[in-house]
N, C-alpha and C. Protein backbone atom coordinates (compact mmCIF):
# COMPACT_ATOMS: atom_id res chain seq x y z
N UNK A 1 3.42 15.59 5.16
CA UNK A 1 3.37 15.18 3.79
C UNK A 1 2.21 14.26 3.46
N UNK A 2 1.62 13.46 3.90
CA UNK A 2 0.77 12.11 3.65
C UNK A 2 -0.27 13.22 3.60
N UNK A 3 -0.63 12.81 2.19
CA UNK A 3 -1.82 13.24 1.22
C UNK A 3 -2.99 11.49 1.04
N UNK A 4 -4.00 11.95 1.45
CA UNK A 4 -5.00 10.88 0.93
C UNK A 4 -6.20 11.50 -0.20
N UNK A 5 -6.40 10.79 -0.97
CA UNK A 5 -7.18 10.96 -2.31
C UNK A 5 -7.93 10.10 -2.16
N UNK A 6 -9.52 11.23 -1.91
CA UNK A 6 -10.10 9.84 -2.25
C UNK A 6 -11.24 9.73 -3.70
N UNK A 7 -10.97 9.10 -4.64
CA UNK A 7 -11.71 9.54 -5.90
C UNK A 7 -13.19 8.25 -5.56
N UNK A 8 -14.45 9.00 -5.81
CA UNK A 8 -15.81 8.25 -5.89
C UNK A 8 -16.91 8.19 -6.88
N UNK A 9 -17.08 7.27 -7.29
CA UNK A 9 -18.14 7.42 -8.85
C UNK A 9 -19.38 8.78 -8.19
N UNK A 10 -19.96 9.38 -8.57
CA UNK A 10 -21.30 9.96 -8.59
C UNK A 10 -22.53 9.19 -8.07
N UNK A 11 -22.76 8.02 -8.35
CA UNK A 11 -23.71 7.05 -8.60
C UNK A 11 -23.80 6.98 -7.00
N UNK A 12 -22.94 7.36 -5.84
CA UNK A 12 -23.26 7.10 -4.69
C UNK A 12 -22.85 8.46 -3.62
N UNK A 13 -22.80 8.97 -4.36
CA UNK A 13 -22.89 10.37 -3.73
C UNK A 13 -23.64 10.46 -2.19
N UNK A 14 -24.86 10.65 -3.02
CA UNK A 14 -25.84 10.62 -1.56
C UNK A 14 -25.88 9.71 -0.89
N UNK A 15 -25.50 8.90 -0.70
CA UNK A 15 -25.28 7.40 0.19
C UNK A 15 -23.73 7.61 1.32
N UNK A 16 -23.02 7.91 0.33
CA UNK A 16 -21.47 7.94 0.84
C UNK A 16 -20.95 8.54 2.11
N UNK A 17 -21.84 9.90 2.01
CA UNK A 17 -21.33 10.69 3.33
C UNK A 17 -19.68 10.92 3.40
N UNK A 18 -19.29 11.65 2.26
CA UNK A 18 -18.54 11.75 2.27
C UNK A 18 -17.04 12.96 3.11
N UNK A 19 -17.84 14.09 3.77
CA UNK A 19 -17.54 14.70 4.80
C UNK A 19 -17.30 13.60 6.42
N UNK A 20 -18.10 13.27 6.36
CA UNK A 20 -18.03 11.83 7.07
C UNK A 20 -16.65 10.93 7.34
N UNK A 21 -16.27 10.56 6.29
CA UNK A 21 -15.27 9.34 5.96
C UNK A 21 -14.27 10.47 5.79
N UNK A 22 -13.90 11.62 5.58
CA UNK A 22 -12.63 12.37 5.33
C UNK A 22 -12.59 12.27 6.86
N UNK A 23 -13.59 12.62 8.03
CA UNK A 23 -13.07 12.89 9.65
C UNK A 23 -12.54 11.47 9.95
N UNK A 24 -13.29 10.34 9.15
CA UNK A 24 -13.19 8.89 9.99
C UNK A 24 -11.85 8.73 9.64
N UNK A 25 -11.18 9.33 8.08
CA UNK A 25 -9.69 8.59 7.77
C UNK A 25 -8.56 8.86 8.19
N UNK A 26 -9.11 10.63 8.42
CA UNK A 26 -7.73 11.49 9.05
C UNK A 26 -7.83 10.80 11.14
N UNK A 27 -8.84 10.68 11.61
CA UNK A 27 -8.97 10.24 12.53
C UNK A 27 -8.07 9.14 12.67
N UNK A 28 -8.48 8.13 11.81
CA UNK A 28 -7.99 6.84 11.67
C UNK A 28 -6.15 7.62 11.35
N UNK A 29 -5.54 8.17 10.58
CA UNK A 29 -4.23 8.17 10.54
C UNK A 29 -3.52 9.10 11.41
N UNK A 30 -4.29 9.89 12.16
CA UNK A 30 -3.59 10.74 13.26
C UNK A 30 -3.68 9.85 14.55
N UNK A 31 -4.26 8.14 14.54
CA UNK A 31 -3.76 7.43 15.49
C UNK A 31 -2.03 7.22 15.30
N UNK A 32 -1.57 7.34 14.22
CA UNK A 32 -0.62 7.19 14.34
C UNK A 32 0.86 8.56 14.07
N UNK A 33 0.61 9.31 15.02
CA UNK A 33 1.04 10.82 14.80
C UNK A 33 2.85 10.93 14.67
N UNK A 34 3.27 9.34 15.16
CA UNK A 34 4.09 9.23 15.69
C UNK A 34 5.00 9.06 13.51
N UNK A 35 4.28 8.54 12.95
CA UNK A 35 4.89 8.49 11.95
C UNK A 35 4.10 9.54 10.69
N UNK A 36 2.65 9.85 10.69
CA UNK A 36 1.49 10.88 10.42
C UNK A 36 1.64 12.34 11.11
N UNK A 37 2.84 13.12 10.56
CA UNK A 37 2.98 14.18 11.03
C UNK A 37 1.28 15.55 10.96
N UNK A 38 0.74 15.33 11.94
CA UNK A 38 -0.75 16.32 11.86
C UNK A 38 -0.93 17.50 11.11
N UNK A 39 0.74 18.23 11.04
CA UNK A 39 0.51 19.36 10.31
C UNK A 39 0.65 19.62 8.94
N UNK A 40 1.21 18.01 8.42
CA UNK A 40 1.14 17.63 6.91
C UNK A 40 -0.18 16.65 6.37
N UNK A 41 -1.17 16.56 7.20
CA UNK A 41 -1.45 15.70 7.11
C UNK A 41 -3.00 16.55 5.91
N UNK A 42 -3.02 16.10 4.33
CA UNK A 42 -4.37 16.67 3.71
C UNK A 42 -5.06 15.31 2.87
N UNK A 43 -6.28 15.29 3.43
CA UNK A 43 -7.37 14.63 2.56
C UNK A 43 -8.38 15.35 1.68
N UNK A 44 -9.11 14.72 1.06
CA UNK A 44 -9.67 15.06 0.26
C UNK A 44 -10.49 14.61 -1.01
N UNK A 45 -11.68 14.49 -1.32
CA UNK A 45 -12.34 13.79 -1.96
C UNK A 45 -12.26 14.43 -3.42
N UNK A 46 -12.61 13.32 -4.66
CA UNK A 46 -12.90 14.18 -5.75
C UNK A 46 -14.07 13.50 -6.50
N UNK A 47 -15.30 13.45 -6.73
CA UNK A 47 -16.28 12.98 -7.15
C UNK A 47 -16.24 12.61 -8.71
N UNK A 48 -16.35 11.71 -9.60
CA UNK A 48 -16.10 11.35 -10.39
C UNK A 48 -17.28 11.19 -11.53
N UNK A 49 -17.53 11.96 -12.31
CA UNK A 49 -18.50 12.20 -13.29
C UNK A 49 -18.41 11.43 -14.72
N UNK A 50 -17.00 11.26 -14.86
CA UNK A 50 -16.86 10.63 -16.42
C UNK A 50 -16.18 8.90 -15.75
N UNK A 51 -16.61 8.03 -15.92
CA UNK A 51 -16.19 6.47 -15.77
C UNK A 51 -16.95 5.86 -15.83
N UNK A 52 -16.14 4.34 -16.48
CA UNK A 52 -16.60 3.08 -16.72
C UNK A 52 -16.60 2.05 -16.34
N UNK A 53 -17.20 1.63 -15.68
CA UNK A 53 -16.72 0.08 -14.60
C UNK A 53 -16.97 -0.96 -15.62
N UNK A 54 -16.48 -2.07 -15.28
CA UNK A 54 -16.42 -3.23 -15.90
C UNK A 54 -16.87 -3.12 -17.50
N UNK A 55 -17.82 -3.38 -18.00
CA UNK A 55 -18.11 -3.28 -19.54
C UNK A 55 -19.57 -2.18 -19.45
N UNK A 56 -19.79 -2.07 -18.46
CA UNK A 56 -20.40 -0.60 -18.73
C UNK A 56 -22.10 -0.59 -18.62
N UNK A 57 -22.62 -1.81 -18.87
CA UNK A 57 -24.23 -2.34 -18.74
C UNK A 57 -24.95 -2.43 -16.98
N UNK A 58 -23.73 -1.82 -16.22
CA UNK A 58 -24.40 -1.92 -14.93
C UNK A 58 -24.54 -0.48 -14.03
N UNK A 59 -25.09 0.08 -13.53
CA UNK A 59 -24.78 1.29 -12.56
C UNK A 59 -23.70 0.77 -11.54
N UNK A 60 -22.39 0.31 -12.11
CA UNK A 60 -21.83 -0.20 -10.79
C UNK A 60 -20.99 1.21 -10.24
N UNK A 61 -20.23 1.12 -8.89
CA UNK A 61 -19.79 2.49 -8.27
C UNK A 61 -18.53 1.62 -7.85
N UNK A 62 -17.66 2.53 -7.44
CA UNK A 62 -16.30 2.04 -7.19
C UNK A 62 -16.02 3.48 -6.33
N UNK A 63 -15.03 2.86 -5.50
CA UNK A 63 -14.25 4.35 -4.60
C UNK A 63 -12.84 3.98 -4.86
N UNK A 64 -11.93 4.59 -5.27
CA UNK A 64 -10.53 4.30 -5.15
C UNK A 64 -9.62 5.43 -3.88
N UNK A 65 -8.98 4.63 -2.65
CA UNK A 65 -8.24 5.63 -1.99
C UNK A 65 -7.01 5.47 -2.35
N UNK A 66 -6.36 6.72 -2.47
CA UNK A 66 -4.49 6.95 -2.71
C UNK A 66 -4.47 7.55 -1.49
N UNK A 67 -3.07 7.02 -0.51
CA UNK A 67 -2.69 7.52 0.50
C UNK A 67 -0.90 7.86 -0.01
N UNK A 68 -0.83 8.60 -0.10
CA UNK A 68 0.61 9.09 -0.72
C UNK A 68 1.58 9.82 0.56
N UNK A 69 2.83 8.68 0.89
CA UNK A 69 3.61 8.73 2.40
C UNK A 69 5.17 9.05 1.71
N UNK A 70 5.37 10.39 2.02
CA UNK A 70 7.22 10.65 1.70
C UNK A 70 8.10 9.46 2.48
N UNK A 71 8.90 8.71 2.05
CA UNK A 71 9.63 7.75 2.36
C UNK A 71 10.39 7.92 3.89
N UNK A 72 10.32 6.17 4.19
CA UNK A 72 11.17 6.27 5.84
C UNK A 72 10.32 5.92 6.64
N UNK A 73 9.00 5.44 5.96
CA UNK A 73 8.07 4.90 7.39
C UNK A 73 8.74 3.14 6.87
N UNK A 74 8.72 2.28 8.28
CA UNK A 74 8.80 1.01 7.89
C UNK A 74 7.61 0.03 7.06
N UNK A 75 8.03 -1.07 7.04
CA UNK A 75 7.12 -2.19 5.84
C UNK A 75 5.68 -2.65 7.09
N UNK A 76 6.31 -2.42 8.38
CA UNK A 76 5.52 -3.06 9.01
C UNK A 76 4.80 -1.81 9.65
N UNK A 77 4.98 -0.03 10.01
CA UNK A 77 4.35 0.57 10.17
C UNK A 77 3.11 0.90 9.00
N UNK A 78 3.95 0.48 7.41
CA UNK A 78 2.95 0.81 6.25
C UNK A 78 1.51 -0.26 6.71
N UNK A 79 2.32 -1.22 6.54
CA UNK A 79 1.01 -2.24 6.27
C UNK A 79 0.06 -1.86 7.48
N UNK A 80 0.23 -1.42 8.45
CA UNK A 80 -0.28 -1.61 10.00
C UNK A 80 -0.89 -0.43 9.54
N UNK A 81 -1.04 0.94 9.05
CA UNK A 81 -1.56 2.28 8.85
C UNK A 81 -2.85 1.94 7.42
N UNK A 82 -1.87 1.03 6.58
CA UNK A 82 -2.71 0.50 5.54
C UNK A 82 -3.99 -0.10 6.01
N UNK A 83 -3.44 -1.14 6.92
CA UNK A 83 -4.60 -2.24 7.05
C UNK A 83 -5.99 -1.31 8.28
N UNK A 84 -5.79 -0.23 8.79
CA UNK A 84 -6.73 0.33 9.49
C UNK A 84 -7.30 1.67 8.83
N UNK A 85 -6.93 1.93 7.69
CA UNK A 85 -7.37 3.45 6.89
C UNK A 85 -8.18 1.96 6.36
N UNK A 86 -7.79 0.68 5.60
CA UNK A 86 -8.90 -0.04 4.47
C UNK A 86 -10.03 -0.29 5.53
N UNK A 87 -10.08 -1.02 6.47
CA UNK A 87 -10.69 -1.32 7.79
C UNK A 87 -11.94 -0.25 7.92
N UNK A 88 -11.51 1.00 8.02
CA UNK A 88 -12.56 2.08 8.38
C UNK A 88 -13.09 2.69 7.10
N UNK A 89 -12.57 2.58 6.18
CA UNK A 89 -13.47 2.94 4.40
C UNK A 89 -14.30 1.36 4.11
N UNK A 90 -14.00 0.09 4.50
CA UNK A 90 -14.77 -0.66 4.68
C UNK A 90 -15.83 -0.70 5.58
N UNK A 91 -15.87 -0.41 7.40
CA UNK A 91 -17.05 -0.05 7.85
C UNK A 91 -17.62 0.93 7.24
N UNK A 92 -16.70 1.89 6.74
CA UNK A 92 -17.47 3.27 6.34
C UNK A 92 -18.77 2.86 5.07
N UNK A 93 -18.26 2.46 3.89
CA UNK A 93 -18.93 1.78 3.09
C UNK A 93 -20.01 0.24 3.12
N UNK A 94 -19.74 -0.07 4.15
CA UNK A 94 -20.50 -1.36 4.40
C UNK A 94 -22.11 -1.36 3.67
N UNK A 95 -22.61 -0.20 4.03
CA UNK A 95 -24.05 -0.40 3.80
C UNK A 95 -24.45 -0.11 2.10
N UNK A 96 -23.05 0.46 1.65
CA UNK A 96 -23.32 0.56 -0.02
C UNK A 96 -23.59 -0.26 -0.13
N UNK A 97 -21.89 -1.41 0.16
CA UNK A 97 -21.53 -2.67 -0.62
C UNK A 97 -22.57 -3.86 -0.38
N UNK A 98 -23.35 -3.74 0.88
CA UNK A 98 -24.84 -4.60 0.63
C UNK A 98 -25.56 -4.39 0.01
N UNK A 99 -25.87 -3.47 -0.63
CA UNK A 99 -27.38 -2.82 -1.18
C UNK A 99 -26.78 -2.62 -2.59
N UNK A 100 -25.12 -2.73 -3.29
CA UNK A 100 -25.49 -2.61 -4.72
C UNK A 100 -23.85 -2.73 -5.19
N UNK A 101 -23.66 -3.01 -6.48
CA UNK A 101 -22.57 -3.51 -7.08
C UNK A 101 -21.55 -2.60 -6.83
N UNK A 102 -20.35 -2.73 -6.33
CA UNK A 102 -19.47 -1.72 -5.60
C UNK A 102 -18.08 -2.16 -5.38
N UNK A 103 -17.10 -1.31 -5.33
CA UNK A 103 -15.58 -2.03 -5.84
C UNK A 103 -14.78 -0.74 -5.01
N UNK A 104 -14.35 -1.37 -3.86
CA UNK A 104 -13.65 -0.56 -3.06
C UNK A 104 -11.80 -0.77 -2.74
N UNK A 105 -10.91 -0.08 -3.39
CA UNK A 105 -9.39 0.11 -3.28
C UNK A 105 -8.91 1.39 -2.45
N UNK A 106 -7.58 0.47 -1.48
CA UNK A 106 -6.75 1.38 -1.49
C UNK A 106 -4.84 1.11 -1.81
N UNK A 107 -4.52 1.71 -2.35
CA UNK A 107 -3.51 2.20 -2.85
C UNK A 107 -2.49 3.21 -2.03
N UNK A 108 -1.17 2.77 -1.67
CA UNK A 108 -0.07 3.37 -1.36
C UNK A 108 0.93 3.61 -2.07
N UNK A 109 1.24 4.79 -2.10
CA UNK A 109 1.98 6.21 -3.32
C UNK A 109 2.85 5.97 -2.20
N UNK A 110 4.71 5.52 -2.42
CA UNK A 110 5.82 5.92 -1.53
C UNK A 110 6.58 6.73 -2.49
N UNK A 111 6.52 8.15 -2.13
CA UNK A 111 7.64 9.42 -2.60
C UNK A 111 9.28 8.09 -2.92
N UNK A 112 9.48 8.27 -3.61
CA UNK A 112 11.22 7.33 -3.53
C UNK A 112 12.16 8.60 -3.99
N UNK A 113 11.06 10.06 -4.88
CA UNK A 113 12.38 11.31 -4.73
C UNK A 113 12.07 12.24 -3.98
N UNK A 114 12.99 13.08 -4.12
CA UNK A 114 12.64 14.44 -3.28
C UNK A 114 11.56 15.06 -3.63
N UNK A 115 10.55 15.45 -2.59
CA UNK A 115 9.63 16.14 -2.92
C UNK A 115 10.03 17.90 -2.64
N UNK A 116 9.10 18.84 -3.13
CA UNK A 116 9.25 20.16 -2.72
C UNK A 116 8.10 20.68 -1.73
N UNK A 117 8.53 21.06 -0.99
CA UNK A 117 7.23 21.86 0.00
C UNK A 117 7.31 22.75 0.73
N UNK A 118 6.48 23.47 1.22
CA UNK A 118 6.31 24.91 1.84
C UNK A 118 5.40 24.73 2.03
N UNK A 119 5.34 24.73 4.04
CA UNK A 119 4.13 24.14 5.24
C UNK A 119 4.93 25.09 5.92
N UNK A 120 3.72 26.24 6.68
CA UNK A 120 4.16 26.52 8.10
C UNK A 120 3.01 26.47 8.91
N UNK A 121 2.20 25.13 8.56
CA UNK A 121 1.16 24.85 9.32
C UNK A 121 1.64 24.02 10.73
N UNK A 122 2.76 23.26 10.72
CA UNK A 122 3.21 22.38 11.86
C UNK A 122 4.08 23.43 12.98
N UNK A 123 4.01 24.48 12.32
CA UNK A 123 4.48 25.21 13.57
C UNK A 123 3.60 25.11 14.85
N UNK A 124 2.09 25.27 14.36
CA UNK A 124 0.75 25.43 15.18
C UNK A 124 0.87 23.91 16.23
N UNK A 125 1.31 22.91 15.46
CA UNK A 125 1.14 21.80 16.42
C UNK A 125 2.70 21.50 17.37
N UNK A 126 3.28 22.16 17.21
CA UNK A 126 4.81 21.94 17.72
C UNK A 126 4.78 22.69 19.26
N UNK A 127 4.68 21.65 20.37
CA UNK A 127 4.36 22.04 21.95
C UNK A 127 3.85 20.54 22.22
């Protein structure tokens, strides 16, 4: 189930490497497989063409990540999965956030209803 979103202004496109940071995040959350089931596991970037940062007089760039987890992981596995996906979009980004005005979030989505789904991709990892 754990879907990550990651939405990025335009303005840093070519800087971002963004094929890049999808291997570094799923990397980063298939350390923890034990609660990050591999065969639910989809990222994915969406580049952002229409936005406004602050009042609008600056080329500033912003990345926002959503990591969205169906309920039943604990407070202390969240924060611990949290604090190393922000960790590695922070090294990942480091060399923007020196070189120019930049505003980096992440955000955790907990399912609290039933979701619907149809995966027979975890069959492949089940051995």
């Amino acid at each position: 189930m754990p879907h990550l979103i990651i939405e990025y202004t335009d303005n840093i496109k070519e800087a971002a490497n963004i094929p890049e940071l999808l291997k570094t995040v799923n990397a980063t959350l298939l350390i923890h497989q034990d609660i990050i089931p591999i065969g639910g596991l989809r990222s994915r970037a969406i580049e952002l063409n229409n936005y406004l940062v602050a009042d609008g007089t600056a080329d500033d760039a912003f990345v926002h990540v959503t990591l969205k987890l169906g309920k039943g992981r604990s407070v202390e596995a969240k924060k611990q999965l949290c604090d190393e996906v922000f960790f590695a979009l922070k090294r990942h980004f480091s060399s923007i956030y020196k070189r120019r005005y930049f505003a980096l979030s992440l955000e955790l989505y907990e399912f609290t209803s039933p979701t619907y789904k149809l995966n027979n991709i975890h069959e492949r990892y089940k051995n």
